[in-house]
PDB file of N, CA and C in Angstrom:
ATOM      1  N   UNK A   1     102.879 128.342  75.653  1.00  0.00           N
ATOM      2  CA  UNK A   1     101.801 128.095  76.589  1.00  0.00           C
ATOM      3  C   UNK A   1     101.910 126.662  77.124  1.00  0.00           C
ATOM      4  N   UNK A   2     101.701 126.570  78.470  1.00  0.00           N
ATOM      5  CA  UNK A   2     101.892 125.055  79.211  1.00  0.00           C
ATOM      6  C   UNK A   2     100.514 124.115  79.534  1.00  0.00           C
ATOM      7  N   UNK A   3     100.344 123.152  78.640  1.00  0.00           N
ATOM      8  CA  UNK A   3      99.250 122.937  78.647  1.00  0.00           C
ATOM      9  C   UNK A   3      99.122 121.991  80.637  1.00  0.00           C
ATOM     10  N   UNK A   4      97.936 121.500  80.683  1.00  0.00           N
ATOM     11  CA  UNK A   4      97.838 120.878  82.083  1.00  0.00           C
ATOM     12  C   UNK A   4      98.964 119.737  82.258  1.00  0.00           C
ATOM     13  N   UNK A   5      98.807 119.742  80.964  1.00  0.00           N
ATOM     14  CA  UNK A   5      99.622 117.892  81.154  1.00  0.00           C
ATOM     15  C   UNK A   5     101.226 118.182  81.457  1.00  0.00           C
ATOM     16  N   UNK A   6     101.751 119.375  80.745  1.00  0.00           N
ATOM     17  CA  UNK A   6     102.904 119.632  80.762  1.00  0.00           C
ATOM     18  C   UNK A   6     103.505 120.376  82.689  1.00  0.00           C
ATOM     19  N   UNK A   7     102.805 120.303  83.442  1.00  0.00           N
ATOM     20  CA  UNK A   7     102.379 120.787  84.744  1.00  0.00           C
ATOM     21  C   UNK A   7     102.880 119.387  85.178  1.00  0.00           C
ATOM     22  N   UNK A   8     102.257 117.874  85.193  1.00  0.00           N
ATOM     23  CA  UNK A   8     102.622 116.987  85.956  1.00  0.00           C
ATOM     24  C   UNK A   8     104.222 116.792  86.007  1.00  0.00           C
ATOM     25  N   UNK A   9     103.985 116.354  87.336  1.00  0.00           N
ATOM     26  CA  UNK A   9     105.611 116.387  87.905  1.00  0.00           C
ATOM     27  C   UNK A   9     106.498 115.389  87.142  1.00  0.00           C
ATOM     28  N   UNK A  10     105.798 114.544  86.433  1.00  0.00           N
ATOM     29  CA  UNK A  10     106.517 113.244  85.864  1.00  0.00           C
ATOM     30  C   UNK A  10     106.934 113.296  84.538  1.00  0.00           C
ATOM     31  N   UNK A  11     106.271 114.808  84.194  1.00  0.00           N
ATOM     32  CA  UNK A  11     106.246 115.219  82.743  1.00  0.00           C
ATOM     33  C   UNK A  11     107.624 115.479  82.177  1.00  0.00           C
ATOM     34  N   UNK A  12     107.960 114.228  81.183  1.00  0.00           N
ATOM     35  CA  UNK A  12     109.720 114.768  80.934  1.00  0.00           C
ATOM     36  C   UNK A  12     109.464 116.194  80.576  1.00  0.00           C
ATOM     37  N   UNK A  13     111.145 116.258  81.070  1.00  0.00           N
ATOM     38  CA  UNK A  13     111.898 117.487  80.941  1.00  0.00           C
ATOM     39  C   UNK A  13     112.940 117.723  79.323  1.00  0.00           C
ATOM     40  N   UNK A  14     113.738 116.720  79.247  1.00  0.00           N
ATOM     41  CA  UNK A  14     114.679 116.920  78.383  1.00  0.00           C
ATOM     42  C   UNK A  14     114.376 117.240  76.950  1.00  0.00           C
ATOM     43  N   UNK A  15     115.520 117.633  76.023  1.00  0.00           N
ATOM     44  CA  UNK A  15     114.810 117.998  74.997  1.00  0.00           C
ATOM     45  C   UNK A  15     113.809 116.790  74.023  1.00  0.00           C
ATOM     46  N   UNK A  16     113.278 117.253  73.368  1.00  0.00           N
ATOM     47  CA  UNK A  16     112.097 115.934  73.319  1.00  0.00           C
ATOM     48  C   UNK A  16     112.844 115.286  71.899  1.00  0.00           C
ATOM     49  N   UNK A  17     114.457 115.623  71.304  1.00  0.00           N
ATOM     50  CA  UNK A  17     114.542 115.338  70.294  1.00  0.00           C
ATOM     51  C   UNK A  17     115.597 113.889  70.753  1.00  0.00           C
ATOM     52  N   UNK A  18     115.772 113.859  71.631  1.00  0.00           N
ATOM     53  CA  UNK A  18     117.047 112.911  72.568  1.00  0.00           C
ATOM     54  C   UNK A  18     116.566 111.834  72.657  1.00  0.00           C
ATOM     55  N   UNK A  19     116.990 110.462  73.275  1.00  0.00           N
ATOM     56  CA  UNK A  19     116.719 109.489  72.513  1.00  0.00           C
ATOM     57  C   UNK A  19     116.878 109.362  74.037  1.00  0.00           C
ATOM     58  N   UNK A  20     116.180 108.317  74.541  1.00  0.00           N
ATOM     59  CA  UNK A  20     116.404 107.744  76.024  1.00  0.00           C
ATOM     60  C   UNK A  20     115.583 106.326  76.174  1.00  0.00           C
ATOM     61  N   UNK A  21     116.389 105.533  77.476  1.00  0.00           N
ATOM     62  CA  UNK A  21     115.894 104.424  77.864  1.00  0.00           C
ATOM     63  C   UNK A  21     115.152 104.413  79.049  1.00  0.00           C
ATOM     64  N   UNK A  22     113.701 103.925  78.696  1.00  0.00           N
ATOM     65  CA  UNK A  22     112.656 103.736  80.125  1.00  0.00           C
ATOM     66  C   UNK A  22     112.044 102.718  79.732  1.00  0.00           C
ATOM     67  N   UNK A  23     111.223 102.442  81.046  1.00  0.00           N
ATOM     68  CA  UNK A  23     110.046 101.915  81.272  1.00  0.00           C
ATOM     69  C   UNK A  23     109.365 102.249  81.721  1.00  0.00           C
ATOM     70  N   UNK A  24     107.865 101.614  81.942  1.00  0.00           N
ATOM     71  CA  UNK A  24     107.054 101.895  82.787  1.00  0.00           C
ATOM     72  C   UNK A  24     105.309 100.739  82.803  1.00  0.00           C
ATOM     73  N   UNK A  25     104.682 101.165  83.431  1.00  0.00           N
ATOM     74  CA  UNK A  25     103.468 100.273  83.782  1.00  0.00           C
ATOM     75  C   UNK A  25     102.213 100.649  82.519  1.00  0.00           C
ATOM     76  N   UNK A  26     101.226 100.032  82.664  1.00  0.00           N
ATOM     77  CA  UNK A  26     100.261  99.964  81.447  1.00  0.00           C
ATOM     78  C   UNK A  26      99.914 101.251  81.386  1.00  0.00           C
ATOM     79  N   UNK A  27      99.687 101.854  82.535  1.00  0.00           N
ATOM     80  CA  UNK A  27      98.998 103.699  82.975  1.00  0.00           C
ATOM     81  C   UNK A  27      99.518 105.092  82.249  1.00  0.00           C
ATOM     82  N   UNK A  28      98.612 105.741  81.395  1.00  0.00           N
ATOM     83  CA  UNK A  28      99.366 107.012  81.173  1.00  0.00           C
ATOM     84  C   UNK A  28      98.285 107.778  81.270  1.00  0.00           C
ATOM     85  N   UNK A  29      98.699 109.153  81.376  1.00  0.00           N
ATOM     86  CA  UNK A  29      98.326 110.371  81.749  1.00  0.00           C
ATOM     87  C   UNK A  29      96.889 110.611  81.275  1.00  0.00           C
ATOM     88  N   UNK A  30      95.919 110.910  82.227  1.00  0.00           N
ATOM     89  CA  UNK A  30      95.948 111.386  83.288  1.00  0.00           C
ATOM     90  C   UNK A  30      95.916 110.627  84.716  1.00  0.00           C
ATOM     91  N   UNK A  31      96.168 109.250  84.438  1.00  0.00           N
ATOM     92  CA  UNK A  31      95.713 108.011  85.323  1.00  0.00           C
ATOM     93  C   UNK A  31      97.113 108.430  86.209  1.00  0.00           C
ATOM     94  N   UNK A  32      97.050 108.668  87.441  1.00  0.00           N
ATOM     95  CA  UNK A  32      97.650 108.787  88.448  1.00  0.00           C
ATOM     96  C   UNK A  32      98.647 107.831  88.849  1.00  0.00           C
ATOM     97  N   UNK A  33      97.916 106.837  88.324  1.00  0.00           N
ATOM     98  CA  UNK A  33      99.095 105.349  88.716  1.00  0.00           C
ATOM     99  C   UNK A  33      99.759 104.788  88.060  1.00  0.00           C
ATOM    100  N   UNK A  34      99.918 105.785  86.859  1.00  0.00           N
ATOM    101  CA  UNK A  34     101.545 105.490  86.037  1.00  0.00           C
ATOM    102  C   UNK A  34     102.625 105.881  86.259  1.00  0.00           C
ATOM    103  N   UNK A  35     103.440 104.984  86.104  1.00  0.00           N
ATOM    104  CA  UNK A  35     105.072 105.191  86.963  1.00  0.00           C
ATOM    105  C   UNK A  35     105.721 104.714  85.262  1.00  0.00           C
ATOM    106  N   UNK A  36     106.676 105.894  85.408  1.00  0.00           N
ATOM    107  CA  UNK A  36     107.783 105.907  84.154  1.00  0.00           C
ATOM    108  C   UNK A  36     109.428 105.942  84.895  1.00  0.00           C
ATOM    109  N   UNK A  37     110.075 104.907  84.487  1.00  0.00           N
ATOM    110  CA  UNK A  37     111.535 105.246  85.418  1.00  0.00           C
ATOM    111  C   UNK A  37     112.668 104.900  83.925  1.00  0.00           C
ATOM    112  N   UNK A  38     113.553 105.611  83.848  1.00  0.00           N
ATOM    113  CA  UNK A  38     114.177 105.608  83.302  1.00  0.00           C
ATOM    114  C   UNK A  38     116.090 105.489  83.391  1.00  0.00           C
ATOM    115  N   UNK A  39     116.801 104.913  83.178  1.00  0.00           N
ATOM    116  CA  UNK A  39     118.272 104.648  83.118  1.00  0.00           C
ATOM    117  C   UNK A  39     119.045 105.963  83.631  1.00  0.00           C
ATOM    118  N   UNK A  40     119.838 105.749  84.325  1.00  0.00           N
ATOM    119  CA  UNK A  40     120.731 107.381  84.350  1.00  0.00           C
ATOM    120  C   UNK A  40     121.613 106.493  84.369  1.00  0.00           C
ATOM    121  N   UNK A  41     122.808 107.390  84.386  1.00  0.00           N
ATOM    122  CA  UNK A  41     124.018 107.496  84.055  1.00  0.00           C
ATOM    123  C   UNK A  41     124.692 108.303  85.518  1.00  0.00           C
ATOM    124  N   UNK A  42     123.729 108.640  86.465  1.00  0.00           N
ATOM    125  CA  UNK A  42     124.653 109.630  87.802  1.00  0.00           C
ATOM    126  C   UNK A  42     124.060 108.646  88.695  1.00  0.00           C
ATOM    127  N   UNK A  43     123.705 107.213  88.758  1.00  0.00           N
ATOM    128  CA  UNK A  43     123.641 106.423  89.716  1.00  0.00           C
ATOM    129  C   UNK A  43     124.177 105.438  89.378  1.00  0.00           C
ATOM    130  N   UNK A  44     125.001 104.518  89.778  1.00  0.00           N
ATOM    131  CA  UNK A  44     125.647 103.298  89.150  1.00  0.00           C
ATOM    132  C   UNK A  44     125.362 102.435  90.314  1.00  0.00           C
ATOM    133  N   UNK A  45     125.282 100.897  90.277  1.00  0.00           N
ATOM    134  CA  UNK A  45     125.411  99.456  91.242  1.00  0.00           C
ATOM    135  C   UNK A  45     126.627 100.071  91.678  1.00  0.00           C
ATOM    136  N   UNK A  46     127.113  99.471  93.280  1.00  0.00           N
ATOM    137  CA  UNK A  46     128.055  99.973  94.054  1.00  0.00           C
ATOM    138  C   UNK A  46     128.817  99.227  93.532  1.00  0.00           C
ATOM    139  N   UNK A  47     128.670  97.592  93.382  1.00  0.00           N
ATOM    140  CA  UNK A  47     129.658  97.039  93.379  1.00  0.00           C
ATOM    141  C   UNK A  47     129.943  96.440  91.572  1.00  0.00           C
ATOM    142  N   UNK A  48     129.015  96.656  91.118  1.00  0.00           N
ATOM    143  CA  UNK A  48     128.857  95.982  89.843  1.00  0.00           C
ATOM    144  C   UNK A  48     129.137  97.390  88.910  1.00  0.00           C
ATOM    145  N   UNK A  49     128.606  98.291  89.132  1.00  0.00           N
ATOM    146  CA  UNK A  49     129.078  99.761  88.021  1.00  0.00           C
ATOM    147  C   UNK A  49     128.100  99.644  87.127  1.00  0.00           C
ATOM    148  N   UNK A  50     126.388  99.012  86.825  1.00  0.00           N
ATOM    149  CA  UNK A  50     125.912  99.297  85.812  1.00  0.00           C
ATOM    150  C   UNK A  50     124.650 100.094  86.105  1.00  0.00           C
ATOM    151  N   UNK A  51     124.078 100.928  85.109  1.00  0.00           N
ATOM    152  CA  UNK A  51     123.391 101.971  85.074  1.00  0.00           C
ATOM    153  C   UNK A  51     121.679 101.339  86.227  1.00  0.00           C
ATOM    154  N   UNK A  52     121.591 102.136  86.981  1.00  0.00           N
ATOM    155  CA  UNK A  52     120.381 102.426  87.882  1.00  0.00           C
ATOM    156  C   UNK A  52     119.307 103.075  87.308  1.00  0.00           C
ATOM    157  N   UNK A  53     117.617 102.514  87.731  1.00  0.00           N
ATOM    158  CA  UNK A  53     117.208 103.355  87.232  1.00  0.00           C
ATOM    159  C   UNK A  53     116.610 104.575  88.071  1.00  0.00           C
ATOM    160  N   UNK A  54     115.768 105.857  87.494  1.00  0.00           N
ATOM    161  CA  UNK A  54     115.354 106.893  88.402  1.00  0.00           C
ATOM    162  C   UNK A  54     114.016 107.405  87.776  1.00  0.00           C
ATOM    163  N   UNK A  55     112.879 108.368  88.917  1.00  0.00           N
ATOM    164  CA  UNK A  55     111.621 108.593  88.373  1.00  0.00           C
ATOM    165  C   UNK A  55     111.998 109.352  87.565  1.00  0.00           C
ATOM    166  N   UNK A  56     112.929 110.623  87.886  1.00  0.00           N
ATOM    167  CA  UNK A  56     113.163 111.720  87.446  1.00  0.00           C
ATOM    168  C   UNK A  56     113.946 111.687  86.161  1.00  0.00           C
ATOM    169  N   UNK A  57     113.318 112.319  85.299  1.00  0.00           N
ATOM    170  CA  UNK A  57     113.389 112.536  83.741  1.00  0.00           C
ATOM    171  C   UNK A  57     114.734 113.270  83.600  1.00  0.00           C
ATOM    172  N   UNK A  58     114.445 114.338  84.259  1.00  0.00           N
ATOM    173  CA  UNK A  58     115.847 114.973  83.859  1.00  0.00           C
ATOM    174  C   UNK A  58     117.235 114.511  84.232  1.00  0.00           C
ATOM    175  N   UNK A  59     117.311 113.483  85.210  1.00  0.00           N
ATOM    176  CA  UNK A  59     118.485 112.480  85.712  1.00  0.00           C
ATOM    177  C   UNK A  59     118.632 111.788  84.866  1.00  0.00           C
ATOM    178  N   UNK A  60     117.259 111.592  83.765  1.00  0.00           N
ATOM    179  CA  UNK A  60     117.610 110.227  82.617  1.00  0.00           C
ATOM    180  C   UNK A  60     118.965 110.166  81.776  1.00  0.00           C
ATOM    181  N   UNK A  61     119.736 109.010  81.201  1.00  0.00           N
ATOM    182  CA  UNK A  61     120.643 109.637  80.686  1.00  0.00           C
ATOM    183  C   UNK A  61     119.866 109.221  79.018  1.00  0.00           C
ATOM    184  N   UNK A  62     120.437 110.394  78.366  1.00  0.00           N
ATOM    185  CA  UNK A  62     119.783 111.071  77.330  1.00  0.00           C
ATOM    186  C   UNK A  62     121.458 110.677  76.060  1.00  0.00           C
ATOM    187  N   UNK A  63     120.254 110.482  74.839  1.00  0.00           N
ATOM    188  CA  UNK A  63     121.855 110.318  73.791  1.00  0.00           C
ATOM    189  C   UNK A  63     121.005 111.023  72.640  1.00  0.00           C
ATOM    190  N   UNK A  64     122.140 111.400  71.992  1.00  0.00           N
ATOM    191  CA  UNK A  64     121.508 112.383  70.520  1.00  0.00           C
ATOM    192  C   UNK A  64     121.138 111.169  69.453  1.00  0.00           C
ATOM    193  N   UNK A  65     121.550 109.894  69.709  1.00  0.00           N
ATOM    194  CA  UNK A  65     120.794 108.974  68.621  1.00  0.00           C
ATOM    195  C   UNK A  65     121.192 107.577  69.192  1.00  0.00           C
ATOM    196  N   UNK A  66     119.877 106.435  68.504  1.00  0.00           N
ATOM    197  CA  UNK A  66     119.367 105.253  69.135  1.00  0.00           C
ATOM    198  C   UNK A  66     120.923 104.661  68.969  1.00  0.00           C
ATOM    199  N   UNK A  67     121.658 104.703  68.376  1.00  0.00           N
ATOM    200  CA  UNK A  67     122.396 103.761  68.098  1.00  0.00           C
ATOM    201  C   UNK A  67     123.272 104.050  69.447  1.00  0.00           C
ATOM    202  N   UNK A  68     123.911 105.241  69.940  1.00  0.00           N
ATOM    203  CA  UNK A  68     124.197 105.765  71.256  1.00  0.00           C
ATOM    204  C   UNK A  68     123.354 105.206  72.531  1.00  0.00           C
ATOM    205  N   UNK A  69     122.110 105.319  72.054  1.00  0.00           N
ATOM    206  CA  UNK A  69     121.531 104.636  73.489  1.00  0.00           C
ATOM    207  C   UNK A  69     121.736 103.132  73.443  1.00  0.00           C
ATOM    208  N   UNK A  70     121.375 102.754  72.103  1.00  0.00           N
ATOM    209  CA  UNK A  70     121.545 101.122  72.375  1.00  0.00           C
ATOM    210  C   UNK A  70     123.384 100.722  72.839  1.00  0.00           C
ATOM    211  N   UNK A  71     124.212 101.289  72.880  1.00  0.00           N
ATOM    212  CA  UNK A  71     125.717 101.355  73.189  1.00  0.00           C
ATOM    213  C   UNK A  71     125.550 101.169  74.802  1.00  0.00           C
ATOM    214  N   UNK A  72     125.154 102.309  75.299  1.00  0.00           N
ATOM    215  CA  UNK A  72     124.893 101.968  76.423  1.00  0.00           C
ATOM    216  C   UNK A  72     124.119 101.009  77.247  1.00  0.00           C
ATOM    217  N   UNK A  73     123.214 101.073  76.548  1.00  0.00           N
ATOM    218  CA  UNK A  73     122.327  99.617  77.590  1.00  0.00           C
ATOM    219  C   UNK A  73     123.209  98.476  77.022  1.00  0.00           C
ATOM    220  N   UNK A  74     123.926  98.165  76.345  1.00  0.00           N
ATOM    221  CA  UNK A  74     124.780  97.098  75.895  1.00  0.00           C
ATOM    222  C   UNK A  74     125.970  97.201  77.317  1.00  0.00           C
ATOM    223  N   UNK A  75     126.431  97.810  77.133  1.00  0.00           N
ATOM    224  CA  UNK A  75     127.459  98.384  78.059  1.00  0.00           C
ATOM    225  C   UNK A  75     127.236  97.496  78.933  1.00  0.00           C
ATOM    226  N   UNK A  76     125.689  98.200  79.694  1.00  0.00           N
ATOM    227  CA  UNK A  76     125.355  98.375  80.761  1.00  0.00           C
ATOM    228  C   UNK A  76     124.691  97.114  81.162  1.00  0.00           C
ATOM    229  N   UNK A  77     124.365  96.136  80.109  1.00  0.00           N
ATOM    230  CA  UNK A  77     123.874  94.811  80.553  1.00  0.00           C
ATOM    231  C   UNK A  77     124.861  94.151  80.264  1.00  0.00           C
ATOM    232  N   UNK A  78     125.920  94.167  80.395  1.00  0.00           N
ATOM    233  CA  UNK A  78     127.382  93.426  80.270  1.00  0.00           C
ATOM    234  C   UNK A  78     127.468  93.057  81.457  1.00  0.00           C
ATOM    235  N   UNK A  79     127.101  94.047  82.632  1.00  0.00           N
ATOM    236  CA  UNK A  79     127.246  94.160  83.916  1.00  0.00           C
ATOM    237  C   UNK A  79     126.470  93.688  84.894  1.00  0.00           C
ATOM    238  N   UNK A  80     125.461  93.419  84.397  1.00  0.00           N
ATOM    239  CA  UNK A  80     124.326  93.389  85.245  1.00  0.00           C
ATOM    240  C   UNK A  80     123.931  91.908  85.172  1.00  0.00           C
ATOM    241  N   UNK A  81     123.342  91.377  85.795  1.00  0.00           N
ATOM    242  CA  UNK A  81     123.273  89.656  86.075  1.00  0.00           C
ATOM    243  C   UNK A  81     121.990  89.331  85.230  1.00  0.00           C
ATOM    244  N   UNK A  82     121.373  90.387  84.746  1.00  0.00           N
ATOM    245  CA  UNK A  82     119.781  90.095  83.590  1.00  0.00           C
ATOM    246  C   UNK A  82     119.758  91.067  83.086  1.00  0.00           C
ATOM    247  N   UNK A  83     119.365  90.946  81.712  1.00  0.00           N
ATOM    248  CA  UNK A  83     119.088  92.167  80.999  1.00  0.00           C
ATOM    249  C   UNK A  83     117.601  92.947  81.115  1.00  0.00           C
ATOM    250  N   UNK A  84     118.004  94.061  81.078  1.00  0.00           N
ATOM    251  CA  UNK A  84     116.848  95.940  81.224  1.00  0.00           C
ATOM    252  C   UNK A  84     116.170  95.039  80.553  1.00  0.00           C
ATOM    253  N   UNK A  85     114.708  95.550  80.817  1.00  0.00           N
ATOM    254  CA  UNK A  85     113.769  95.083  80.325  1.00  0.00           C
ATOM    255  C   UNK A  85     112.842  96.935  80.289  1.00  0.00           C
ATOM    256  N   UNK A  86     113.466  97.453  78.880  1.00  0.00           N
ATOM    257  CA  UNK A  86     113.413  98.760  78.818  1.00  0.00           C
ATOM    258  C   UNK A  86     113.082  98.969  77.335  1.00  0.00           C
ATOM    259  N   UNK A  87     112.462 100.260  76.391  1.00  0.00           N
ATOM    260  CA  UNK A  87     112.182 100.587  75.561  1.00  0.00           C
ATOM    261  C   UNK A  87     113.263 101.846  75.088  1.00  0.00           C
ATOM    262  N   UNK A  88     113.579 101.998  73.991  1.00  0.00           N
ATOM    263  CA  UNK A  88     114.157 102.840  73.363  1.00  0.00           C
ATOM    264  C   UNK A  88     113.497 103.989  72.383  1.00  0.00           C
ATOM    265  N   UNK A  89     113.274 105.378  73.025  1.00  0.00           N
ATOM    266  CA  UNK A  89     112.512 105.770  72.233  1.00  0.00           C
ATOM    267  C   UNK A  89     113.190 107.454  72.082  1.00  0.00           C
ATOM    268  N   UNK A  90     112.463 108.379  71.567  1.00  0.00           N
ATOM    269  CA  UNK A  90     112.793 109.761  71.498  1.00  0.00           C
ATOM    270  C   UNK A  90     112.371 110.459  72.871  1.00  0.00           C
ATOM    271  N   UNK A  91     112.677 110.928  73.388  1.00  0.00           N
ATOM    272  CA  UNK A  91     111.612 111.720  74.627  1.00  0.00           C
ATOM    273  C   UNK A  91     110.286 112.080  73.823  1.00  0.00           C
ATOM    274  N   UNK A  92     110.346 112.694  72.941  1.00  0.00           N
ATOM    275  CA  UNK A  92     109.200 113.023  71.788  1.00  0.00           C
ATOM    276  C   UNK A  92     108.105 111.866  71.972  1.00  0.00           C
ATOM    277  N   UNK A  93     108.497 110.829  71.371  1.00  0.00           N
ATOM    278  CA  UNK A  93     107.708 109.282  71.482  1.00  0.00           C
ATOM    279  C   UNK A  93     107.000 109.179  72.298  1.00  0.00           C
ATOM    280  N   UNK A  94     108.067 109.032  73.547  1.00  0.00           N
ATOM    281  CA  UNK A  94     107.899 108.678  75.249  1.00  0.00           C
ATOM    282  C   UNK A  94     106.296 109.488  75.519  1.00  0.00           C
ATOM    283  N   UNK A  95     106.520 110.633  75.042  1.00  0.00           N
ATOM    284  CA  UNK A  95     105.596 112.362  75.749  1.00  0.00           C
ATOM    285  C   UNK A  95     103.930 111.328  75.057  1.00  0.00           C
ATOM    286  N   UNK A  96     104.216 110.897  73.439  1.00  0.00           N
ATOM    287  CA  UNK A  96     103.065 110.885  72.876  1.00  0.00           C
ATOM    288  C   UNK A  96     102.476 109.388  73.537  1.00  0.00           C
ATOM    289  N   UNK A  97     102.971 108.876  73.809  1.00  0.00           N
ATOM    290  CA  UNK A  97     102.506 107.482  74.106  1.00  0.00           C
ATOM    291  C   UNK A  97     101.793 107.763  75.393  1.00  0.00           C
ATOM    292  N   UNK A  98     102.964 108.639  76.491  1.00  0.00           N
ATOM    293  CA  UNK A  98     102.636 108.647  77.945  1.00  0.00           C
ATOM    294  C   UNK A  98     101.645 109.187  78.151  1.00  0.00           C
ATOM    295  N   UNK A  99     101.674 110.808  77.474  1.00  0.00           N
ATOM    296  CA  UNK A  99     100.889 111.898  78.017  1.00  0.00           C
ATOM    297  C   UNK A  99     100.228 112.422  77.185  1.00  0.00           C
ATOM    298  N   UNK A 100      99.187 111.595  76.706  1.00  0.00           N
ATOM    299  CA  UNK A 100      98.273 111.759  75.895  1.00  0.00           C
ATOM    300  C   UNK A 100      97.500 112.851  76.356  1.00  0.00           C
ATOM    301  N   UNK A 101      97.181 114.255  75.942  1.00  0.00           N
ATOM    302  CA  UNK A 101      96.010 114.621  76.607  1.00  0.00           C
ATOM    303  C   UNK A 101      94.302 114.353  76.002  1.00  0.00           C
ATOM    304  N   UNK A 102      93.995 113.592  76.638  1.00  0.00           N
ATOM    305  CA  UNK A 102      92.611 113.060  76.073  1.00  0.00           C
ATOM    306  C   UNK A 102      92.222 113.387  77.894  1.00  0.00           C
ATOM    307  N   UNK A 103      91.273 114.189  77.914  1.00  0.00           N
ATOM    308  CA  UNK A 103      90.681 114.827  79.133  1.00  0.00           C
ATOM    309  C   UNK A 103      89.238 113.895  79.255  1.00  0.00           C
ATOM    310  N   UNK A 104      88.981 112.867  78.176  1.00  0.00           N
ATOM    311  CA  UNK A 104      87.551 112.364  78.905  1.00  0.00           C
ATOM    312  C   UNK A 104      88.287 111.264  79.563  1.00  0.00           C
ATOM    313  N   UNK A 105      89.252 111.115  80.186  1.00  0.00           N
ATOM    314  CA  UNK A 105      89.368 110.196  81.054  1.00  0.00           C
ATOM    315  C   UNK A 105      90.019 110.226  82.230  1.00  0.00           C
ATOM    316  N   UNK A 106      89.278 111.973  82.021  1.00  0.00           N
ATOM    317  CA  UNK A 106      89.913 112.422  83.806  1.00  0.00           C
ATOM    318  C   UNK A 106      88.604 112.077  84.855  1.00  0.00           C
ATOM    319  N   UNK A 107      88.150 111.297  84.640  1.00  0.00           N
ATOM    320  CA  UNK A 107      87.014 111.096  85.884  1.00  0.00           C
ATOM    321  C   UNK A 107      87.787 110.897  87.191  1.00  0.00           C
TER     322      UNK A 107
END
């Protein structure tokens, strides 16, 4: 059964046991004006080659464990002129932190 929350468009996708790198603003669900963007791996800097980020969850790039994700953002701030200023978590994590469903604060 899909609860409401699992309906928003921003609502990751991937499996929730995967380990991924995002960010995002103070706002979570149901507050409209939270933005979550996360690292992929299918957009790279043109000229530099390090990981871009995207809204879309399922573009995120996803690793079966932290030590894999932290590889990559290592990688990937080798490249980049400042380091991600990003969190490392489970998609699982991500869901409980983001998309809380607590409905008294759908005014």
């Amino acid at each position: 059964m899909t609860t409401r929350l699992q309906q928003a468009m921003d609502y990751p996708t991937p499996d929730p046991d995967l380990w991924v790198l995002w960010s995002g603003n103070d706002h979570a669900w149901p507050d409209a004006r939270r933005e979550t963007w996360y690292l992929t791996d299918m957009k790279l800097h043109i000229l530099k080659g390090f990981a871009l980020f995207t809204y879309d969850s399922a573009s995120a790039a996803t690793f079966a464990t932290k030590k894999d994700a932290q590889a990559f953002l290592q990688e990937h701030e080798l490249r980049r002129p400042h380091p991600y200023s990003v969190r490392i978590t489970t998609i699982r994590d991500l869901i409980a932190e983001r998309f809380v469903d607590n409905r008294e604060n759908t005014c």
